[in-house]
N, C-alpha and C. Protein backbone atom coordinates (compact mmCIF):
# COMPACT_ATOMS: atom_id res chain seq x y z
N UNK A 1 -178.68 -289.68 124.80
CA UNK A 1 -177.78 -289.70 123.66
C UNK A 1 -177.72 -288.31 123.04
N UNK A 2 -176.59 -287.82 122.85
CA UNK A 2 -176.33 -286.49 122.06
C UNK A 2 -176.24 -286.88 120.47
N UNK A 3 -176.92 -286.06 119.89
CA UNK A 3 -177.21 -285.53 118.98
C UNK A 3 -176.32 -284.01 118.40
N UNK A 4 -175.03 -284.53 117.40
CA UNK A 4 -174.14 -283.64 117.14
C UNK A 4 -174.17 -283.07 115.75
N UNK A 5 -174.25 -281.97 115.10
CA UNK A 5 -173.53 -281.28 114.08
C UNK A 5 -172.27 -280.42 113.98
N UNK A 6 -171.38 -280.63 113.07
CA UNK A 6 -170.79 -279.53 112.78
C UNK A 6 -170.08 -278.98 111.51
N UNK A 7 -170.18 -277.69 111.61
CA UNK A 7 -169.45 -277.39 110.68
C UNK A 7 -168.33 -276.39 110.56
N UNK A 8 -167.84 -277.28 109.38
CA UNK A 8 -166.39 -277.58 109.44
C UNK A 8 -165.83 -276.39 108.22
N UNK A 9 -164.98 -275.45 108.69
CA UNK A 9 -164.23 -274.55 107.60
C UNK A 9 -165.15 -273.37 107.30
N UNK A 10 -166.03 -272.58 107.99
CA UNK A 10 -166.84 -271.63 107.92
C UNK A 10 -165.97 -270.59 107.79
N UNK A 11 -166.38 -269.50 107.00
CA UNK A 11 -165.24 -268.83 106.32
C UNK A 11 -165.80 -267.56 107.22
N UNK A 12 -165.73 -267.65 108.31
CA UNK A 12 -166.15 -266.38 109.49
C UNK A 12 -165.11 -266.68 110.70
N UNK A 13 -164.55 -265.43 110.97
CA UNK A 13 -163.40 -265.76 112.29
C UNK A 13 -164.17 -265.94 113.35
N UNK A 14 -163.11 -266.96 114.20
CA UNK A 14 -164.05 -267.81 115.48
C UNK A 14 -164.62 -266.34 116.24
N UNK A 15 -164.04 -265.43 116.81
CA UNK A 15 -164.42 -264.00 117.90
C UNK A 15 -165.67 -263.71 117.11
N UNK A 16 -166.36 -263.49 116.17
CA UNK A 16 -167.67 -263.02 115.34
C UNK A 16 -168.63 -263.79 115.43
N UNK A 17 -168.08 -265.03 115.93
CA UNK A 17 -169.16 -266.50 116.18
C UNK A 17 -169.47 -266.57 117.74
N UNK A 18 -168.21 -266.70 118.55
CA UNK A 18 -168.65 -266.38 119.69
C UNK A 18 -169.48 -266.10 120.68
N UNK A 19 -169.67 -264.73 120.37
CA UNK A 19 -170.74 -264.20 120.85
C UNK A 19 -172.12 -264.76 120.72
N UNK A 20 -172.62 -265.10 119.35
CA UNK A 20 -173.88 -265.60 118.92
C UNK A 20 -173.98 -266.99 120.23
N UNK A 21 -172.40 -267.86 119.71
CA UNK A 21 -172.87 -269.04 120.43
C UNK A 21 -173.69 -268.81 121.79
N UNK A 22 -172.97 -268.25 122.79
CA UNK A 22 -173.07 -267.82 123.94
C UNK A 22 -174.73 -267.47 124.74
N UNK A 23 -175.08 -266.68 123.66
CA UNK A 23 -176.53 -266.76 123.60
C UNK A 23 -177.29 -267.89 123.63
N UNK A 24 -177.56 -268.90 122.92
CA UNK A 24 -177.79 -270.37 122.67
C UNK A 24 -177.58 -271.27 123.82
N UNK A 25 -176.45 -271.56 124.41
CA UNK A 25 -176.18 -272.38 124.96
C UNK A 25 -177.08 -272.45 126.37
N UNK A 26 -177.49 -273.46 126.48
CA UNK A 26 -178.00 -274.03 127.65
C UNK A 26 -179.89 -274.03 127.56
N UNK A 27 -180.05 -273.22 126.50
CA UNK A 27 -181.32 -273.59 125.90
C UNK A 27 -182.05 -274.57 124.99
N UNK A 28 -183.36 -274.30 125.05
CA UNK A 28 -184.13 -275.37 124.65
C UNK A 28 -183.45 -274.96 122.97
N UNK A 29 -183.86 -276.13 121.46
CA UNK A 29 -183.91 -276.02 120.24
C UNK A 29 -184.21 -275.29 120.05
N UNK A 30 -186.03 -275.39 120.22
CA UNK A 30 -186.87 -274.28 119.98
C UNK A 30 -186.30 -272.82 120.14
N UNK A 31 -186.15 -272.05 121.03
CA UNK A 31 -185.57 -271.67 122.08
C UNK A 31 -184.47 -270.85 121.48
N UNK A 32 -183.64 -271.29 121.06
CA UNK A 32 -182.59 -271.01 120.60
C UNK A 32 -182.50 -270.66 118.84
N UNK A 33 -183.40 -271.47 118.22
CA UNK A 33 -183.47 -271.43 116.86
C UNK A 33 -184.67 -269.84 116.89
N UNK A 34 -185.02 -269.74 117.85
CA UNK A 34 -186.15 -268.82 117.86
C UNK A 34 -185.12 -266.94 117.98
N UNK A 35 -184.31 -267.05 118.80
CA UNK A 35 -183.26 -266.46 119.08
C UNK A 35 -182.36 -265.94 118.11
N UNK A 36 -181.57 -267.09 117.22
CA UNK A 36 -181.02 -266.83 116.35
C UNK A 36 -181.82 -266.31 114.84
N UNK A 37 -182.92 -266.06 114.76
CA UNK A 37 -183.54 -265.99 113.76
C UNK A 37 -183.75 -264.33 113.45
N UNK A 38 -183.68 -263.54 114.73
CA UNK A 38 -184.16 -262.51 114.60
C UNK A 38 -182.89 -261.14 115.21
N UNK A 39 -181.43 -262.16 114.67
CA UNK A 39 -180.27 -261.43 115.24
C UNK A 39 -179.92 -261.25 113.74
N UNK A 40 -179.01 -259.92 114.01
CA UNK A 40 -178.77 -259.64 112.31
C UNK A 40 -177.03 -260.03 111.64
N UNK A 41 -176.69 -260.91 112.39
CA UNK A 41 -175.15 -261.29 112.32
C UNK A 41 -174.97 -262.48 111.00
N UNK A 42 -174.32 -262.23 110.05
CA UNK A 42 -173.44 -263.48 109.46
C UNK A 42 -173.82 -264.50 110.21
N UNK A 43 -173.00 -264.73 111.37
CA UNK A 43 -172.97 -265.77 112.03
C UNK A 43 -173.50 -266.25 112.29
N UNK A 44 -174.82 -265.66 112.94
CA UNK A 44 -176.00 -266.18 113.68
C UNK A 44 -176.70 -267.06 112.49
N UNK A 45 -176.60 -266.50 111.13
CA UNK A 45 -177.19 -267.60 109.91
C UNK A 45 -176.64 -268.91 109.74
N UNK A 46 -175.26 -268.99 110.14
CA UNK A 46 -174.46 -270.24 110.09
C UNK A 46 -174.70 -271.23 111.30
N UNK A 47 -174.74 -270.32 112.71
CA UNK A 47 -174.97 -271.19 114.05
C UNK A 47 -176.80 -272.13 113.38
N UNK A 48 -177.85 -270.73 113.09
CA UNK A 48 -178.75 -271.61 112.89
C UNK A 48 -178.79 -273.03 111.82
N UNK A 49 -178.33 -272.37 110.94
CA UNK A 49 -177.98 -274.01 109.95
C UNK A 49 -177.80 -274.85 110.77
N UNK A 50 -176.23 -275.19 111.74
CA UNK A 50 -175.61 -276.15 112.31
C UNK A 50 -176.62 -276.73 113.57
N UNK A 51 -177.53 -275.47 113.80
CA UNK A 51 -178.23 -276.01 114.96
C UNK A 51 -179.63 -276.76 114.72
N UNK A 52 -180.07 -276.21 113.34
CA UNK A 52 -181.31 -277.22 112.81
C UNK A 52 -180.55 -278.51 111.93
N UNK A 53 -179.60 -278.47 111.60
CA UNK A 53 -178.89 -280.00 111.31
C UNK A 53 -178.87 -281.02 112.53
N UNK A 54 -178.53 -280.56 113.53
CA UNK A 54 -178.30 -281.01 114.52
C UNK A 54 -179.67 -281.87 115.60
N UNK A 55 -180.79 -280.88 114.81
CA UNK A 55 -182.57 -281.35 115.43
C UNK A 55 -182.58 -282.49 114.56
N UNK A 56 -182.54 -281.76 112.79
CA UNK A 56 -182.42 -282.85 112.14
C UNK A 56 -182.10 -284.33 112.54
N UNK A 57 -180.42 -284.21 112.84
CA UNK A 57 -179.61 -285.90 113.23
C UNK A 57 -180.47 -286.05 114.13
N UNK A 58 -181.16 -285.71 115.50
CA UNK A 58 -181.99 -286.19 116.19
C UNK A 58 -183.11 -286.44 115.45
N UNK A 59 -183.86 -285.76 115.15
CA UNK A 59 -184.96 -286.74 114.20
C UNK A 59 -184.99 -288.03 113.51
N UNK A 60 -183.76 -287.69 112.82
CA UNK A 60 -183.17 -288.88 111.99
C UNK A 60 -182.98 -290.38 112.69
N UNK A 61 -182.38 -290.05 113.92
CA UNK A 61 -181.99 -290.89 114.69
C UNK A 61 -183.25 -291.54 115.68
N UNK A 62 -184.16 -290.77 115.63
CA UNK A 62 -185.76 -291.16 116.68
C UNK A 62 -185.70 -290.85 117.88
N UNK A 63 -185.51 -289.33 117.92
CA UNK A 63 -185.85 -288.33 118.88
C UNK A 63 -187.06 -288.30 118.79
N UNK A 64 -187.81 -288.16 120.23
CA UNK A 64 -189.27 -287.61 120.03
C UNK A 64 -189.42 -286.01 120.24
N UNK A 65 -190.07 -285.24 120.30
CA UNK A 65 -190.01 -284.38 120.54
C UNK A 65 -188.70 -283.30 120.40
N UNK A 66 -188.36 -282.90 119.30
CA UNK A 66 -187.28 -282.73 118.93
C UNK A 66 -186.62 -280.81 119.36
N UNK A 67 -188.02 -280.39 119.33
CA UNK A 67 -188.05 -278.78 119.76
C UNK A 67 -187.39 -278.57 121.46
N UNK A 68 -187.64 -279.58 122.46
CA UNK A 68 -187.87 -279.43 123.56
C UNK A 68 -186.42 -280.23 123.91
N UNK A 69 -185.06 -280.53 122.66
CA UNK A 69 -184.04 -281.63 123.44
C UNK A 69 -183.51 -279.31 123.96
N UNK A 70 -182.66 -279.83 124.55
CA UNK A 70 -181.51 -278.82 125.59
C UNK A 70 -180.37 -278.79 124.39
N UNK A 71 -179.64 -277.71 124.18
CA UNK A 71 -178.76 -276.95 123.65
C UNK A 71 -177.66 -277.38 124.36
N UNK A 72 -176.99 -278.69 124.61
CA UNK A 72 -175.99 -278.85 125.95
C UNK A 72 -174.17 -278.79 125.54
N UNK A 73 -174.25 -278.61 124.08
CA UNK A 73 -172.87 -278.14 123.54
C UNK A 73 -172.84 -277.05 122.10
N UNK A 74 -171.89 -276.05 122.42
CA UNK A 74 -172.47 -274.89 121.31
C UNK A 74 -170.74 -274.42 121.45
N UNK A 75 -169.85 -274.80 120.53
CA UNK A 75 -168.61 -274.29 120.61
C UNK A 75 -168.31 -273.44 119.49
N UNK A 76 -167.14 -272.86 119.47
CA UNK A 76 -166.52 -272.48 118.09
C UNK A 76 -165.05 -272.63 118.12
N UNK A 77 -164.35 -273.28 117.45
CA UNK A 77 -162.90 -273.43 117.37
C UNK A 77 -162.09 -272.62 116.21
N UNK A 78 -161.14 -272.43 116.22
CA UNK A 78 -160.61 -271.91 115.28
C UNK A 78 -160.19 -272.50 114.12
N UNK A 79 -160.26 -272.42 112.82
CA UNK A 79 -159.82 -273.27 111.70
C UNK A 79 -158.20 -272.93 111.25
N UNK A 80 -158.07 -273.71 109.85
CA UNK A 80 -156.97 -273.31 109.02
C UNK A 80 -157.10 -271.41 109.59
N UNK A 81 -155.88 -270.65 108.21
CA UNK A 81 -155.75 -269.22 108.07
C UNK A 81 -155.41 -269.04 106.96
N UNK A 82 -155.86 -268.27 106.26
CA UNK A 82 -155.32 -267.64 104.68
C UNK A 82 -154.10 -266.42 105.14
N UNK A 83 -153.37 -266.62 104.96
CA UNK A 83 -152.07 -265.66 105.12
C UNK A 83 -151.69 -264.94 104.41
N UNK A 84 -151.70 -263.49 104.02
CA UNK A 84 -151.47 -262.62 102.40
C UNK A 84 -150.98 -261.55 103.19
N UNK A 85 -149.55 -260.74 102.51
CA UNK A 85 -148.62 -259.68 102.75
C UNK A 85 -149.36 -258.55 101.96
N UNK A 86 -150.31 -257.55 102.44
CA UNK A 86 -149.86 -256.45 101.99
C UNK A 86 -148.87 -255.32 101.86
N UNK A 87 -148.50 -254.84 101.05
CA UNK A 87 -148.13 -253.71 101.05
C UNK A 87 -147.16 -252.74 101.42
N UNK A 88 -147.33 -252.34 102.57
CA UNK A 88 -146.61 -251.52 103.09
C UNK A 88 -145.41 -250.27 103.08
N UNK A 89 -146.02 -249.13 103.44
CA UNK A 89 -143.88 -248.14 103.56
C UNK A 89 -142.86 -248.41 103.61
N UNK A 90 -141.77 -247.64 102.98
CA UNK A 90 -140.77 -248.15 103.22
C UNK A 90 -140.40 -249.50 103.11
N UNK A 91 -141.03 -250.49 101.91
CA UNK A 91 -140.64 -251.69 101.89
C UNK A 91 -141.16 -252.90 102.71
N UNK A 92 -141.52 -252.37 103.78
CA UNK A 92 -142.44 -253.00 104.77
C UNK A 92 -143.38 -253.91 103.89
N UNK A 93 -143.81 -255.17 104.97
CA UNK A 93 -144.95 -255.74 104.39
C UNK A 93 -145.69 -255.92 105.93
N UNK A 94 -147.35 -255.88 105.52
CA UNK A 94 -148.57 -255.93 106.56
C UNK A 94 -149.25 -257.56 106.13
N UNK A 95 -149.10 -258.43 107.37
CA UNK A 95 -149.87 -259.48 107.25
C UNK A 95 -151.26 -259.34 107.20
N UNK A 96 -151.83 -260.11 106.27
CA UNK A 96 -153.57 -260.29 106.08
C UNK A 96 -153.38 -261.67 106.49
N UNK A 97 -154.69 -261.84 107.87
CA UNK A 97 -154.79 -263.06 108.04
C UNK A 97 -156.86 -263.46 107.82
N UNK A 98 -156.93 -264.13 107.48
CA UNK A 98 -158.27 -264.81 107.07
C UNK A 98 -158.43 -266.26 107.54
N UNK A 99 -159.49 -265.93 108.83
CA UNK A 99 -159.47 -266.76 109.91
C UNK A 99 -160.69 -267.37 109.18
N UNK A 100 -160.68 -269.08 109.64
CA UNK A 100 -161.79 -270.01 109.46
C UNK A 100 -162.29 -270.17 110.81
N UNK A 101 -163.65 -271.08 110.74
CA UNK A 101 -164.10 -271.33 112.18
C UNK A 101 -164.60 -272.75 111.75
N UNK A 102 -164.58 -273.71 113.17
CA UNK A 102 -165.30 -274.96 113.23
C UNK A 102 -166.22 -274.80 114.30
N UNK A 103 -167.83 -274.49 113.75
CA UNK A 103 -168.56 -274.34 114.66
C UNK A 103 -169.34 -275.65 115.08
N UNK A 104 -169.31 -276.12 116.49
CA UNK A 104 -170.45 -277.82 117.13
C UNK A 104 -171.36 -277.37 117.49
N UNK A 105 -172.56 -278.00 117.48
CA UNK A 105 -173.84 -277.93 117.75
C UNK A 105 -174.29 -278.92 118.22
N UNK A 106 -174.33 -279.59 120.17
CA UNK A 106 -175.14 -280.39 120.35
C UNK A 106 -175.91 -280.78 120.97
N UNK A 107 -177.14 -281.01 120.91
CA UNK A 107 -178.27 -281.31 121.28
C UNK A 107 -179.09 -282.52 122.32
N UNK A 108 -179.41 -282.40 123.36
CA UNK A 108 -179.58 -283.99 124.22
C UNK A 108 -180.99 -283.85 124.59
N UNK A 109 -181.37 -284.70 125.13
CA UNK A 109 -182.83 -284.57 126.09
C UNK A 109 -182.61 -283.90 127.75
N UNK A 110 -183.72 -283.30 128.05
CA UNK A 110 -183.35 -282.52 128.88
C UNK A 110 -183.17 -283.86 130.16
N UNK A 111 -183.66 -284.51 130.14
CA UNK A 111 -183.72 -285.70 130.81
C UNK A 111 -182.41 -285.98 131.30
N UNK A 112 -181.39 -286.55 130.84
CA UNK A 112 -180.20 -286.69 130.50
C UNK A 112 -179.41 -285.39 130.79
N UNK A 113 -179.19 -284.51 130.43
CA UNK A 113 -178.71 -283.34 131.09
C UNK A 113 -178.98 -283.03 132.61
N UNK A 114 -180.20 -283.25 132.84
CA UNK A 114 -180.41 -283.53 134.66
C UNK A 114 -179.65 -284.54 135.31
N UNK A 115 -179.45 -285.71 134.92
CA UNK A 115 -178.67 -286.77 135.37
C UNK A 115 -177.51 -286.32 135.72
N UNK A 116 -176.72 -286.18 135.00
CA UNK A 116 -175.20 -285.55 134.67
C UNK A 116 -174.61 -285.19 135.93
């Protein structure tokens, strides 16, 4: 059984998240929470939230061993956009866009990931 978090409307553009995910994926909790802890990104503070929520719902739910489930979904999607005209020469205007992200976090037994 997977064990999912996410979060929803993170005020960081999906390309800045990316990367962090990428790292993560296919690793242990442990593993991964160990990883993200000692990267110096925005992002990497938000992936870890979503990814200890995510041990959490397994705990919650009566996971045993909760350090050792597999990292088996780690996405980032793109959200809404804040849209604002600056400025510009000659009358011109420059779009400002202010990208959201929906970052998933989910978690299985490694057990179950072997099956697959």
């Amino acid at each position: 059984m997977s064990y999912r978090a996410v979060h929803r409307f993170a005020r960081i553009a999906p390309t800045k998240v990316r990367h962090v995910i990428a790292l993560i994926r296919g690793k242990t909790a442990a593993a991964g929470l160990n990883e993200l802890r000692y990267l110096p990104h925005r992002g990497a503070r938000m992936v870890e939230k979503v990814l200890k929520s995510a041990m959490a719902n397994a705990e919650d739910r009566g996971a045993r061993n909760v350090d050792s489930l597999m990292i088996v979904e780690a996405k980032v999607d793109g959200g809404p956009m804040f849209k604002r005209i600056q400025p510009h020469a000659r009358g011109m205007g420059f779009l400002i866009i202010k990208r959201f992200s929906h970052i998933t976090v989910a978690v299985d037994s490694p057990r179950a990931v072997g099956e697959e």
